[in-house]
PDB file of N, CA and C in Angstrom:
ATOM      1  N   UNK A   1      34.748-118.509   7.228  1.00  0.00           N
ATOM      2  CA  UNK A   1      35.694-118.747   6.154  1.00  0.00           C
ATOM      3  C   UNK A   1      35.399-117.804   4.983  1.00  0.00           C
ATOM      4  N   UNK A   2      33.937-117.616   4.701  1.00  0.00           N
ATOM      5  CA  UNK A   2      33.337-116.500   3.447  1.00  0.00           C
ATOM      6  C   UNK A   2      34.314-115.550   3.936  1.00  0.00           C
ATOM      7  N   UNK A   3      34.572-114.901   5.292  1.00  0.00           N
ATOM      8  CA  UNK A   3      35.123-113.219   5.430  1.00  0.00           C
ATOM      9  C   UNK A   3      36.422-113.229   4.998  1.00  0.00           C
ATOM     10  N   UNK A   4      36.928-114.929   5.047  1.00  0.00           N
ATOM     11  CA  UNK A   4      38.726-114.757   4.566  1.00  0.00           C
ATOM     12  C   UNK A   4      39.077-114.979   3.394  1.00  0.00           C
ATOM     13  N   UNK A   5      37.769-115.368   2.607  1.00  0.00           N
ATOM     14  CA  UNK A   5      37.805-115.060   0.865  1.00  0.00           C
ATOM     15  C   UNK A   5      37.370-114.073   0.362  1.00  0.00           C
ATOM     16  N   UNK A   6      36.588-113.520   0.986  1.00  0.00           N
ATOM     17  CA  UNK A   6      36.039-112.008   0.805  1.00  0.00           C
ATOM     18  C   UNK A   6      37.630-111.425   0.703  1.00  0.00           C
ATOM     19  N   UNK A   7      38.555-110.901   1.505  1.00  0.00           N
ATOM     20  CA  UNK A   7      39.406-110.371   2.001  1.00  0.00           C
ATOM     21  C   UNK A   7      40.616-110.879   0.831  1.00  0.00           C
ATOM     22  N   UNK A   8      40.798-112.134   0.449  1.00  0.00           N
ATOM     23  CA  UNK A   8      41.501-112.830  -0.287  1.00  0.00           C
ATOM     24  C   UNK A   8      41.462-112.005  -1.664  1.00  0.00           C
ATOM     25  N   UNK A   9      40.379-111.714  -1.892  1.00  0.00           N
ATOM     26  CA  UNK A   9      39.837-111.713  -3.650  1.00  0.00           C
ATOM     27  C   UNK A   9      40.476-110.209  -3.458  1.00  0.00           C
ATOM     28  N   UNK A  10      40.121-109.387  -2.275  1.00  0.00           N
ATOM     29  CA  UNK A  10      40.284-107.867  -2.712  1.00  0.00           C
ATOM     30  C   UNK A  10      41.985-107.817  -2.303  1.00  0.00           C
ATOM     31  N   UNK A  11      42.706-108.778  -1.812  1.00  0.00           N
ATOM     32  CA  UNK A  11      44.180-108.420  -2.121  1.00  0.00           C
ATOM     33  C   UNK A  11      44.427-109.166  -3.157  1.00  0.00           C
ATOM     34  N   UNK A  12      43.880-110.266  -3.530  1.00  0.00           N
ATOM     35  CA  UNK A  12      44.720-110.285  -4.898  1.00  0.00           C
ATOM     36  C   UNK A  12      44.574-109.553  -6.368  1.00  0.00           C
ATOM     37  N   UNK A  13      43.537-108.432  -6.071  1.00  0.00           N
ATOM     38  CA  UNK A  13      43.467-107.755  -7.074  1.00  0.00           C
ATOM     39  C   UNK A  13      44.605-106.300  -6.887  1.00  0.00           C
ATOM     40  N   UNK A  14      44.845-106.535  -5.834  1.00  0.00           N
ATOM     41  CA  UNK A  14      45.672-105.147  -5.204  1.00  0.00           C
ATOM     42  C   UNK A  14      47.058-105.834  -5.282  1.00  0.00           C
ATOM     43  N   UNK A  15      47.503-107.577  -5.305  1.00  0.00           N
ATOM     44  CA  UNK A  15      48.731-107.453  -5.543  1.00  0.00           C
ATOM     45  C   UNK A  15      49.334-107.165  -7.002  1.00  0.00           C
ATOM     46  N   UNK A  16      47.994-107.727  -8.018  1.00  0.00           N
ATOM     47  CA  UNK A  16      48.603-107.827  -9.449  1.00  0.00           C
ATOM     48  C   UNK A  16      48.270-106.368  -9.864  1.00  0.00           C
ATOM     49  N   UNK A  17      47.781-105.444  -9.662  1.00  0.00           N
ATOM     50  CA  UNK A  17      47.496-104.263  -9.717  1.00  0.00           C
ATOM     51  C   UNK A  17      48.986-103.674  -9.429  1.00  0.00           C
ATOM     52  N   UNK A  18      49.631-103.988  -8.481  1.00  0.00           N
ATOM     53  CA  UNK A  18      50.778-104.000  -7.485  1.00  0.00           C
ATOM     54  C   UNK A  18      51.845-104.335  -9.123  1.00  0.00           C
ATOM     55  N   UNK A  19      51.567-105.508  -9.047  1.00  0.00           N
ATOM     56  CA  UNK A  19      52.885-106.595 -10.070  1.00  0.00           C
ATOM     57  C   UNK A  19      53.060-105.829 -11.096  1.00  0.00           C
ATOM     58  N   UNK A  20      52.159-105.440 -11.592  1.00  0.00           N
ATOM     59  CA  UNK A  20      51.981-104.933 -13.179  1.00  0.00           C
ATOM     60  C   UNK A  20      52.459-102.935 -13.159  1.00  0.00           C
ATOM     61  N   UNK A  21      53.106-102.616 -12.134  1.00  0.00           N
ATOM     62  CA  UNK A  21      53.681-101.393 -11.981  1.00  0.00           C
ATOM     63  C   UNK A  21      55.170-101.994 -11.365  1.00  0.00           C
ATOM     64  N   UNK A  22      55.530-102.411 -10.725  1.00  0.00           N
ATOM     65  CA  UNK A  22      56.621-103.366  -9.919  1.00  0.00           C
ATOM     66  C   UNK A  22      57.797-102.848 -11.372  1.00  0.00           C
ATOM     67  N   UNK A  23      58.911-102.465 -10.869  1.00  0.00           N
ATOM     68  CA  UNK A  23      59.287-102.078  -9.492  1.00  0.00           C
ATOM     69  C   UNK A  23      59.386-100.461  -9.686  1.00  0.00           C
ATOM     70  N   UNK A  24      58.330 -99.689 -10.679  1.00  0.00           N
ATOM     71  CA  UNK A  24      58.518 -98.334 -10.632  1.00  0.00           C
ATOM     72  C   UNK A  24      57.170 -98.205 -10.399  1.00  0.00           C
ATOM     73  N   UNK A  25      56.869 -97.805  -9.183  1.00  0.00           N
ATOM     74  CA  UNK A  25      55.443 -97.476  -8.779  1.00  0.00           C
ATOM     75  C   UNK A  25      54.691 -96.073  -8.890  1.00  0.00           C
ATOM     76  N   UNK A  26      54.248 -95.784  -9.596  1.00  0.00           N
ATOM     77  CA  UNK A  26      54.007 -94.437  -9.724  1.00  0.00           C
ATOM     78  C   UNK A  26      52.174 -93.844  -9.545  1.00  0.00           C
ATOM     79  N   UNK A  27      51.996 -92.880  -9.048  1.00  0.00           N
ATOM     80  CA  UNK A  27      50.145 -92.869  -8.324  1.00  0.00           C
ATOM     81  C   UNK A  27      49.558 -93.240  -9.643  1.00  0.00           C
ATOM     82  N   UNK A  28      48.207 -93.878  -8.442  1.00  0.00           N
ATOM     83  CA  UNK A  28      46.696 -94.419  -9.347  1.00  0.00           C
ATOM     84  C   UNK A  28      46.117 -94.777  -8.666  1.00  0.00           C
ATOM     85  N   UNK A  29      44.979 -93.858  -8.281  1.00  0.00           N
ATOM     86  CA  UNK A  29      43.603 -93.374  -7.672  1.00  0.00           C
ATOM     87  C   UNK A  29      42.888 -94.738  -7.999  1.00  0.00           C
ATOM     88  N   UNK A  30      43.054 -96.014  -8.503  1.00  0.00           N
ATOM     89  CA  UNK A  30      42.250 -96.958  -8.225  1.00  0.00           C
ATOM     90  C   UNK A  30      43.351 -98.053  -7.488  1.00  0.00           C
ATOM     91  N   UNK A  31      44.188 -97.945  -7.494  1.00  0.00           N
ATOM     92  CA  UNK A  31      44.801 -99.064  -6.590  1.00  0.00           C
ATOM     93  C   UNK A  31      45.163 -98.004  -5.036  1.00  0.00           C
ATOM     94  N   UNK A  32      45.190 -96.998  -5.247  1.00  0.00           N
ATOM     95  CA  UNK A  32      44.854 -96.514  -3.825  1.00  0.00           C
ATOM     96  C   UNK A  32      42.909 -96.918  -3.479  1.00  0.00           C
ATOM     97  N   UNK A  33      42.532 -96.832  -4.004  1.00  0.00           N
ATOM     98  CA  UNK A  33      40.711 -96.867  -3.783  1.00  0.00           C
ATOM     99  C   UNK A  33      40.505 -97.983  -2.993  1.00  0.00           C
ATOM    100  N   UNK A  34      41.237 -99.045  -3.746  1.00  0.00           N
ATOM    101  CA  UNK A  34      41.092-100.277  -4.074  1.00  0.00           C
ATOM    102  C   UNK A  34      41.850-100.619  -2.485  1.00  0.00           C
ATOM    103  N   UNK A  35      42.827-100.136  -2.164  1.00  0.00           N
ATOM    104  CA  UNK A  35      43.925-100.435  -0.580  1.00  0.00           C
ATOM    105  C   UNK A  35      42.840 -99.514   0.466  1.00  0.00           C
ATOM    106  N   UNK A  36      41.969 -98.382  -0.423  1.00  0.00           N
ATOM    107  CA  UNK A  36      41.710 -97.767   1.250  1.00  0.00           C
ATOM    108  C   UNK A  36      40.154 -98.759   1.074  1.00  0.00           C
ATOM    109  N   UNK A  37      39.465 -99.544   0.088  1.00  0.00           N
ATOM    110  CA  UNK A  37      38.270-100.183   0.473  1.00  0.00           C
ATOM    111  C   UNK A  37      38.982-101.536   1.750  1.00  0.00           C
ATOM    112  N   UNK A  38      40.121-102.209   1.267  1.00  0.00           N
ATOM    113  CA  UNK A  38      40.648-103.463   1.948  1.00  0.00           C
ATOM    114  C   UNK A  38      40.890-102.626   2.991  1.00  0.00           C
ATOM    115  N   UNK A  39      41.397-101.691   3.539  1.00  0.00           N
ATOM    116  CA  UNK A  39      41.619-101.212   4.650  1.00  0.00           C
ATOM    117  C   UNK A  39      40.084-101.389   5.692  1.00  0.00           C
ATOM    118  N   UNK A  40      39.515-100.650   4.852  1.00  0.00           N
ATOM    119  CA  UNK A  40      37.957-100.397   5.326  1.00  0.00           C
ATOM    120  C   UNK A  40      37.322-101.868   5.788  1.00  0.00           C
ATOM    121  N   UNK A  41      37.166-102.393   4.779  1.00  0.00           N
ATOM    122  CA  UNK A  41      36.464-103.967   4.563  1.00  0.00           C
ATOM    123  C   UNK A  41      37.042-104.693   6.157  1.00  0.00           C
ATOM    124  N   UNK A  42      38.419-104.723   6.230  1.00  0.00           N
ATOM    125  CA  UNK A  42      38.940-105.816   7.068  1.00  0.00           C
ATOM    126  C   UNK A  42      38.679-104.560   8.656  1.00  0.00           C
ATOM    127  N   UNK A  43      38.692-103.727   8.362  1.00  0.00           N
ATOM    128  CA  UNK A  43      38.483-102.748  10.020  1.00  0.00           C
ATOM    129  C   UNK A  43      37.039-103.282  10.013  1.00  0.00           C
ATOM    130  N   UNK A  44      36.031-103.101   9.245  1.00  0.00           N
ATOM    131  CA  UNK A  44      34.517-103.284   9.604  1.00  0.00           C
ATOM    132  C   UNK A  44      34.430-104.524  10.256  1.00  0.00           C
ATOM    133  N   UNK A  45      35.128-106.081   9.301  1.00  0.00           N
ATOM    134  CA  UNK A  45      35.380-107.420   9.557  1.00  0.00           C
ATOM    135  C   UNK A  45      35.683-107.542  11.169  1.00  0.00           C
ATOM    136  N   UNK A  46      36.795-106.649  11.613  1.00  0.00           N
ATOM    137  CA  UNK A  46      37.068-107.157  12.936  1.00  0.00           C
ATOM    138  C   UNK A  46      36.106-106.298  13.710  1.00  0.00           C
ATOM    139  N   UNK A  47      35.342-105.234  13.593  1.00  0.00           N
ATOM    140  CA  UNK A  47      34.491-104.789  14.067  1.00  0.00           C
ATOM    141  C   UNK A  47      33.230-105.932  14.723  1.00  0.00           C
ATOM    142  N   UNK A  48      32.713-106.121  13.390  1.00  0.00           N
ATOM    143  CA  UNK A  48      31.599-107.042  13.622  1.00  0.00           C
ATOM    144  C   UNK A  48      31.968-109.015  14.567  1.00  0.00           C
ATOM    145  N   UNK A  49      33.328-109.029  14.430  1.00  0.00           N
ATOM    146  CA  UNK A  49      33.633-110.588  14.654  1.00  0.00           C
ATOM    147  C   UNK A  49      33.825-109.907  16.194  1.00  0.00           C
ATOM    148  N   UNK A  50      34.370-109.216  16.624  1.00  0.00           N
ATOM    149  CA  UNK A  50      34.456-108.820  18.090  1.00  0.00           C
ATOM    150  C   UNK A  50      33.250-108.337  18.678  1.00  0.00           C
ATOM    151  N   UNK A  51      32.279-107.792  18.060  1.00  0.00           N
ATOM    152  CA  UNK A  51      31.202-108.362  18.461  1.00  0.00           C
ATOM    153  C   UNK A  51      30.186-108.768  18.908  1.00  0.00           C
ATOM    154  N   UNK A  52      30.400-109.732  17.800  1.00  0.00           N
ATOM    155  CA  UNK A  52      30.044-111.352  17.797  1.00  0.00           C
ATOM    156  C   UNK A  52      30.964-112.192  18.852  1.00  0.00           C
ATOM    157  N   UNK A  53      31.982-111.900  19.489  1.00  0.00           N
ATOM    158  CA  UNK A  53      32.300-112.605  20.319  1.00  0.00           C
ATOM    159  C   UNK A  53      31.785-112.357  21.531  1.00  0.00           C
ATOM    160  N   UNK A  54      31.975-110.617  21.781  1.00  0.00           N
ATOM    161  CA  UNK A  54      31.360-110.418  23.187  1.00  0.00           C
ATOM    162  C   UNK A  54      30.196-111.018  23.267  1.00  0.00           C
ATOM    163  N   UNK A  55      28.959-110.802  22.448  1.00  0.00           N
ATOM    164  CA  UNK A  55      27.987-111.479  22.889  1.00  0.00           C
ATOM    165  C   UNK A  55      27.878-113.477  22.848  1.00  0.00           C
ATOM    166  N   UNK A  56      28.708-113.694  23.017  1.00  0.00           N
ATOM    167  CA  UNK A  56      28.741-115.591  22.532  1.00  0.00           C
ATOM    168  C   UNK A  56      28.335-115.491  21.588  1.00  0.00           C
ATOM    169  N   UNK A  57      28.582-114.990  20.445  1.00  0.00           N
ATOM    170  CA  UNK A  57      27.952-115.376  19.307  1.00  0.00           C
ATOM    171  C   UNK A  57      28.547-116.551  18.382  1.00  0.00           C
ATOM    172  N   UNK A  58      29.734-116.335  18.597  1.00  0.00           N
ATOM    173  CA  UNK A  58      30.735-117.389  17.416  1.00  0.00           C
ATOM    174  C   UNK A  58      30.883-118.794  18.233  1.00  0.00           C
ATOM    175  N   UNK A  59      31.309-119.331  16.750  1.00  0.00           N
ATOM    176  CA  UNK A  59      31.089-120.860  17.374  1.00  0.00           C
ATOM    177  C   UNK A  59      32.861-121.453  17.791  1.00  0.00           C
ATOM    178  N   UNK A  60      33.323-122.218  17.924  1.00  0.00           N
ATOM    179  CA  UNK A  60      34.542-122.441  18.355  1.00  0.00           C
ATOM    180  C   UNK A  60      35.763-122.041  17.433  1.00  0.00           C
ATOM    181  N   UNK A  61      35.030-122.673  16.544  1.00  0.00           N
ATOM    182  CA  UNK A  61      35.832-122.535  14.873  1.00  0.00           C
ATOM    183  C   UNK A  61      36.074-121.376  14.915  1.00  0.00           C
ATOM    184  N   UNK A  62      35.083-120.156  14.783  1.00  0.00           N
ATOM    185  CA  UNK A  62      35.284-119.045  14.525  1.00  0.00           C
ATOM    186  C   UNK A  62      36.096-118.448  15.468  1.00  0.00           C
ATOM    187  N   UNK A  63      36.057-118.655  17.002  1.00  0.00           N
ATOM    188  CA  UNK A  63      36.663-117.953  17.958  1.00  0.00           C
ATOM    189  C   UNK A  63      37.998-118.322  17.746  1.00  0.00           C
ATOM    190  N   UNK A  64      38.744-119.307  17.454  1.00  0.00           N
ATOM    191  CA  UNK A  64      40.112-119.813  16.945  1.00  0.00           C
ATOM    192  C   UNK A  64      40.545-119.319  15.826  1.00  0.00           C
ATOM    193  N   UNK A  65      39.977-119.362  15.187  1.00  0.00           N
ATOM    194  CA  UNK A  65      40.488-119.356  14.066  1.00  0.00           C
ATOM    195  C   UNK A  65      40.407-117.678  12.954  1.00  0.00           C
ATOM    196  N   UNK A  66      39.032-117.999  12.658  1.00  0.00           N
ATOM    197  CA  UNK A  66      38.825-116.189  11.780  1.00  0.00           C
ATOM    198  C   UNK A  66      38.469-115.392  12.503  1.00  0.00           C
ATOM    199  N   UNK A  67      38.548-115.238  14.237  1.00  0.00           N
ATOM    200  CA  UNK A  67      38.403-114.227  14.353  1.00  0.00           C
ATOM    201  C   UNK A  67      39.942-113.916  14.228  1.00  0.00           C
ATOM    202  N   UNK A  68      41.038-114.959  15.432  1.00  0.00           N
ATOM    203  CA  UNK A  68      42.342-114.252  15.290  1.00  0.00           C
ATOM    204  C   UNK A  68      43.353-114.160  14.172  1.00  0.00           C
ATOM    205  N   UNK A  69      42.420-114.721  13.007  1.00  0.00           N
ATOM    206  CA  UNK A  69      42.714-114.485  11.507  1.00  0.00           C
ATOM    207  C   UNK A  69      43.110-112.853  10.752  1.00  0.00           C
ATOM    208  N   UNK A  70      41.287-112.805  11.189  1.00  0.00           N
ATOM    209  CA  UNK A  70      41.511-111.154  10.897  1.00  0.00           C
ATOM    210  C   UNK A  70      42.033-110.272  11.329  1.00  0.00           C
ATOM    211  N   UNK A  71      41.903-110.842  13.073  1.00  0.00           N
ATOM    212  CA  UNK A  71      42.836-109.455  13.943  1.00  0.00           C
ATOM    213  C   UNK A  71      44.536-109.594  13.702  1.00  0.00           C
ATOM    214  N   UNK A  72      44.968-110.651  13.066  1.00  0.00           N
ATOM    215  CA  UNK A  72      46.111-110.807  12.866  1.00  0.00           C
ATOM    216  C   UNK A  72      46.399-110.015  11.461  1.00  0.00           C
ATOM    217  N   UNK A  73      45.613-110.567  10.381  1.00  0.00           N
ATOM    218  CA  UNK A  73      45.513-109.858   9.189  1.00  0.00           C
ATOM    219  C   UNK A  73      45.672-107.741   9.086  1.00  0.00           C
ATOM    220  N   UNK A  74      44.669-107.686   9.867  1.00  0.00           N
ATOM    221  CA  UNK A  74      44.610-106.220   9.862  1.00  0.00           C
ATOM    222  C   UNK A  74      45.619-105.576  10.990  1.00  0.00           C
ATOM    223  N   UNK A  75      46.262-106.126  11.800  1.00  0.00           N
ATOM    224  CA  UNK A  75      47.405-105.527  12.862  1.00  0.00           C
ATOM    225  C   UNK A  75      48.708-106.155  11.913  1.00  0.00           C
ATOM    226  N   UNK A  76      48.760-107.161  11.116  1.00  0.00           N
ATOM    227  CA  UNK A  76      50.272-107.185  10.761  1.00  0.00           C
ATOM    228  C   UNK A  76      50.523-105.943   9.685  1.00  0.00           C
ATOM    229  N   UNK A  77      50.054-105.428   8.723  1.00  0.00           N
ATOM    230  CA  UNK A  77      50.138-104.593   7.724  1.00  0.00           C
ATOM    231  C   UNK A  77      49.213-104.161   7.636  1.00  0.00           C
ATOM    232  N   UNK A  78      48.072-104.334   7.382  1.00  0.00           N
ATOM    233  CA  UNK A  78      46.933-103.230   7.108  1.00  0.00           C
ATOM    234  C   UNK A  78      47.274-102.103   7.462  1.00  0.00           C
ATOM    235  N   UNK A  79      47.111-102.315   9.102  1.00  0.00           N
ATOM    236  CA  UNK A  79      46.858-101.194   9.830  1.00  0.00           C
ATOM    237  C   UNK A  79      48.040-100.196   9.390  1.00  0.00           C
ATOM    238  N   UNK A  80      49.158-100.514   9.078  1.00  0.00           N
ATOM    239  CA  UNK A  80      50.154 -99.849   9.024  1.00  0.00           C
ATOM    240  C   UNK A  80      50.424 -98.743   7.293  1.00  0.00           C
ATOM    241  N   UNK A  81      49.046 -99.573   6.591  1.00  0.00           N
ATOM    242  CA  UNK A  81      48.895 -97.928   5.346  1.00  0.00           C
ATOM    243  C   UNK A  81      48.219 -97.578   5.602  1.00  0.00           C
ATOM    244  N   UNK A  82      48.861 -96.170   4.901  1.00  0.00           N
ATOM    245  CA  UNK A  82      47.873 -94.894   5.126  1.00  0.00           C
ATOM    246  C   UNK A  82      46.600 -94.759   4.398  1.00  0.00           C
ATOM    247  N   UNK A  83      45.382 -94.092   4.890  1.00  0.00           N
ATOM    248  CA  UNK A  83      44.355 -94.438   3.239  1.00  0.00           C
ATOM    249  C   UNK A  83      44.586 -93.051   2.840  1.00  0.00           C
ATOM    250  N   UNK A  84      44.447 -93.297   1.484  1.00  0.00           N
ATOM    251  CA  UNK A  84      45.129 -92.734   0.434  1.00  0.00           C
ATOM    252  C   UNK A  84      46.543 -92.599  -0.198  1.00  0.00           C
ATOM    253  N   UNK A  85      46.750 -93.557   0.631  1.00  0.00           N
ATOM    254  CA  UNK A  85      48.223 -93.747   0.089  1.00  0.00           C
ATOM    255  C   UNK A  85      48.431 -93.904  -1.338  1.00  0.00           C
ATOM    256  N   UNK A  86      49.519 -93.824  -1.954  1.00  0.00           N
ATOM    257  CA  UNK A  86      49.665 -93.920  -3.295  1.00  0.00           C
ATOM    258  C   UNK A  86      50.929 -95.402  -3.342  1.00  0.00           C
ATOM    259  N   UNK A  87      50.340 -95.908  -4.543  1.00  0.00           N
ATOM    260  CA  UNK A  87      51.539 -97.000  -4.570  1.00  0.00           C
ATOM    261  C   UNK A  87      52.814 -96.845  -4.350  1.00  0.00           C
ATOM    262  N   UNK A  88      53.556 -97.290  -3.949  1.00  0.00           N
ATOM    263  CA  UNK A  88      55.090 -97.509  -3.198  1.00  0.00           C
ATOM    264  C   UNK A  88      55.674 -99.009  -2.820  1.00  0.00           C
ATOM    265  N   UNK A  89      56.734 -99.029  -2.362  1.00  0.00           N
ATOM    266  CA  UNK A  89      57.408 -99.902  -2.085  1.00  0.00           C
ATOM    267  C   UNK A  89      57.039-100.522  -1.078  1.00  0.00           C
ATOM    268  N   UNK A  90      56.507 -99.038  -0.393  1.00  0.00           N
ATOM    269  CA  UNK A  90      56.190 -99.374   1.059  1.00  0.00           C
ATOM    270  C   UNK A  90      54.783 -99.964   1.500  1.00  0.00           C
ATOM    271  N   UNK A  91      53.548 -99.698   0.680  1.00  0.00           N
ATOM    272  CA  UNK A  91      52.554 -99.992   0.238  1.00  0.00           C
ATOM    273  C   UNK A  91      52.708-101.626  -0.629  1.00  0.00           C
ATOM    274  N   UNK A  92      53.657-101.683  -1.291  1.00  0.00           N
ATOM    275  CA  UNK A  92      53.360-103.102  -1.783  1.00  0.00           C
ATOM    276  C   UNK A  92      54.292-104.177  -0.965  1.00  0.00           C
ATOM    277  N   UNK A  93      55.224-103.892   0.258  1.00  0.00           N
ATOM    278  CA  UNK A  93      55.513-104.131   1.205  1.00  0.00           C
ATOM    279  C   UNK A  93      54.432-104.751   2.018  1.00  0.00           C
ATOM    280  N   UNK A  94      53.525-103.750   2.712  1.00  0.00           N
ATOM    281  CA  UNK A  94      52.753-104.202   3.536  1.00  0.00           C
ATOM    282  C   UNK A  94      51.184-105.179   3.099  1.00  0.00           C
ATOM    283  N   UNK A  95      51.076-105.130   1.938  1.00  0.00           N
ATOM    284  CA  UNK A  95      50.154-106.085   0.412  1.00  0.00           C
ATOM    285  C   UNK A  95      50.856-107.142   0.835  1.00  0.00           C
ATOM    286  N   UNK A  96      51.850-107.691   0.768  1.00  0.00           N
ATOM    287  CA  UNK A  96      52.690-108.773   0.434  1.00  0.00           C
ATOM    288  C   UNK A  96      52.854-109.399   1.864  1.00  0.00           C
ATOM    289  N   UNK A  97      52.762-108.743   2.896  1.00  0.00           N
ATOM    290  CA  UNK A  97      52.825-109.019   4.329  1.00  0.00           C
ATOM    291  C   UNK A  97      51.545-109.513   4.398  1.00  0.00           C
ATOM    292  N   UNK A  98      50.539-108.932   4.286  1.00  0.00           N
ATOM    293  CA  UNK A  98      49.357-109.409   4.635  1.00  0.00           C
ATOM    294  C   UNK A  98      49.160-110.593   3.719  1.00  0.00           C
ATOM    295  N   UNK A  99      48.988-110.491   2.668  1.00  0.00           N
ATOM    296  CA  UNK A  99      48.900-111.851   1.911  1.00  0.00           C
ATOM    297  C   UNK A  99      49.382-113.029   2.535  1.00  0.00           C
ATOM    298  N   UNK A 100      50.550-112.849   2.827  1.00  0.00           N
ATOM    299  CA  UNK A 100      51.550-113.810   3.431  1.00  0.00           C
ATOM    300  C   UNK A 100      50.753-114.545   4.872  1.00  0.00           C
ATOM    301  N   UNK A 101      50.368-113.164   5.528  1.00  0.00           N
ATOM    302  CA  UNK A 101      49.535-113.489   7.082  1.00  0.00           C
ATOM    303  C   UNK A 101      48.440-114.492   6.467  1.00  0.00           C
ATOM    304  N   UNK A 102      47.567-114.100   6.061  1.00  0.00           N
ATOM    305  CA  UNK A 102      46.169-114.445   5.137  1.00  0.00           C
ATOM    306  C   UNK A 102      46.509-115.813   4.892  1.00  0.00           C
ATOM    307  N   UNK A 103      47.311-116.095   3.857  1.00  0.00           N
ATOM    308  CA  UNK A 103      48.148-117.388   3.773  1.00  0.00           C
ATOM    309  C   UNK A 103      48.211-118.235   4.678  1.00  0.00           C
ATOM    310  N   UNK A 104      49.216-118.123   5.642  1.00  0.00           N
ATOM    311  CA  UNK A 104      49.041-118.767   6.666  1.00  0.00           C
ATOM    312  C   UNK A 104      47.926-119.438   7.264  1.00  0.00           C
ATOM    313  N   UNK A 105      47.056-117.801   7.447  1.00  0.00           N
ATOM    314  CA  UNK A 105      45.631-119.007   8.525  1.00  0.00           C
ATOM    315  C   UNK A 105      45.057-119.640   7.142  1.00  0.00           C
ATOM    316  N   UNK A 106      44.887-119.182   6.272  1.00  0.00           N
ATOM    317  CA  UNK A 106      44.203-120.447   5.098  1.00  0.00           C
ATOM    318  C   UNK A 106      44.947-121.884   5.401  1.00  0.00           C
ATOM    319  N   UNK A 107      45.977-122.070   5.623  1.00  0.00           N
ATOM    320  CA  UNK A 107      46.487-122.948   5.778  1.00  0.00           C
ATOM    321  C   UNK A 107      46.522-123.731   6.950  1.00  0.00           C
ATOM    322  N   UNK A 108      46.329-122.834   8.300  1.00  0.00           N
ATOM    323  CA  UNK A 108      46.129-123.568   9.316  1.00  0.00           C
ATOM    324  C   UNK A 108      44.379-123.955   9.184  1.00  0.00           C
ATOM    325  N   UNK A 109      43.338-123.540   8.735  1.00  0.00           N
ATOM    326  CA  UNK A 109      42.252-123.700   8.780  1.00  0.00           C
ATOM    327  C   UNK A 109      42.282-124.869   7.912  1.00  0.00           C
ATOM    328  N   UNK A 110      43.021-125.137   6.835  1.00  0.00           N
ATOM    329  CA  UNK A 110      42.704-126.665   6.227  1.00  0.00           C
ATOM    330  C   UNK A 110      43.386-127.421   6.950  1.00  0.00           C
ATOM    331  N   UNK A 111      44.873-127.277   7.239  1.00  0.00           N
ATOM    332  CA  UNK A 111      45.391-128.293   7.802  1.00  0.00           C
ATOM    333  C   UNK A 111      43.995-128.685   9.310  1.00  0.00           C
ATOM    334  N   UNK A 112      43.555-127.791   9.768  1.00  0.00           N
ATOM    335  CA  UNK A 112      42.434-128.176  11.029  1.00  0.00           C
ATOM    336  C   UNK A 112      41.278-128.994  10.123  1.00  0.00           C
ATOM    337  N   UNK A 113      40.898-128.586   9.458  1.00  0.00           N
ATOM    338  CA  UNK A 113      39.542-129.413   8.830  1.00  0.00           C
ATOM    339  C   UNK A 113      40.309-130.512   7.742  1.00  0.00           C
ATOM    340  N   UNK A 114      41.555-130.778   7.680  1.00  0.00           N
ATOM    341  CA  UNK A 114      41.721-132.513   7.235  1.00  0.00           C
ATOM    342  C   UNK A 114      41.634-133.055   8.624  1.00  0.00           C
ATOM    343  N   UNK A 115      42.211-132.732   9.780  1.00  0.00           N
ATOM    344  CA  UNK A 115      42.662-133.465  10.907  1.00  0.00           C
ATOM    345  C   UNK A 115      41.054-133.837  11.400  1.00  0.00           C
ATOM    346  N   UNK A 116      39.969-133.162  10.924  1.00  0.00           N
ATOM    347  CA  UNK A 116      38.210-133.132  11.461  1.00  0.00           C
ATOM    348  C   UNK A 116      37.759-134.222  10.796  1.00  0.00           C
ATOM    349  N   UNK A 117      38.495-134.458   9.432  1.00  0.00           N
ATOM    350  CA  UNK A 117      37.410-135.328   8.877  1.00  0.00           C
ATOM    351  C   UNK A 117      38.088-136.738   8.749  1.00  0.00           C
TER     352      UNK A 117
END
């Protein structure tokens, strides 16, 4: 759950970074920095959780849930900016997609841990 707040904190600094140029986006070498570290961060993330799976490492929770969290996270939009991209439409397009993904499993992961306790 730490890797999907890890991941959380560095898009929501990239959406209001995002908001506060909206809707004339024009370059800045720290909200590109800032999209190619989340790029980076969540490729390493599914690096290490895959694995951690090949070897049995994860526990059920994890195999359900954050691993196909992240691989969902980083294949719905991530993957799809460029690094170094410069802010755009198209760039705060795919911010807003992922958030949205991200969203989701936060949500299926609580709705699972009320139904636990």
């Amino acid at each position: 759950m730490q890797r999907l707040m890890q991941i959380k904190k560095k898009l929501d600094v990239i959406e209001d970074a995002l908001a506060e140029q909206y809707p004339c986006f024009r370059p800045n070498p720290v909200i590109t920095d800032l999209v190619t570290d989340l790029k980076d961060h969540v490729q390493e993330e599914r690096k290490k959780i895959q694995k951690q799976h090949s070897r049995g490492e994860l526990s059920e929770f994890e195999r359900c849930f954050i691993a196909h969290a992240i691989n969902d996270v980083y294949l719905s939009s991530i993957d799809k900016i460029r690094r170094g991209s410069k802010p755009s439409d198209h760039m705060n397009f795919h911010i807003c997609d992922t958030s949205s993904t991200l969203s989701y499993w936060l949500s299926r992961i609580k709705d699972h841990e009320e139904k636990q306790s």
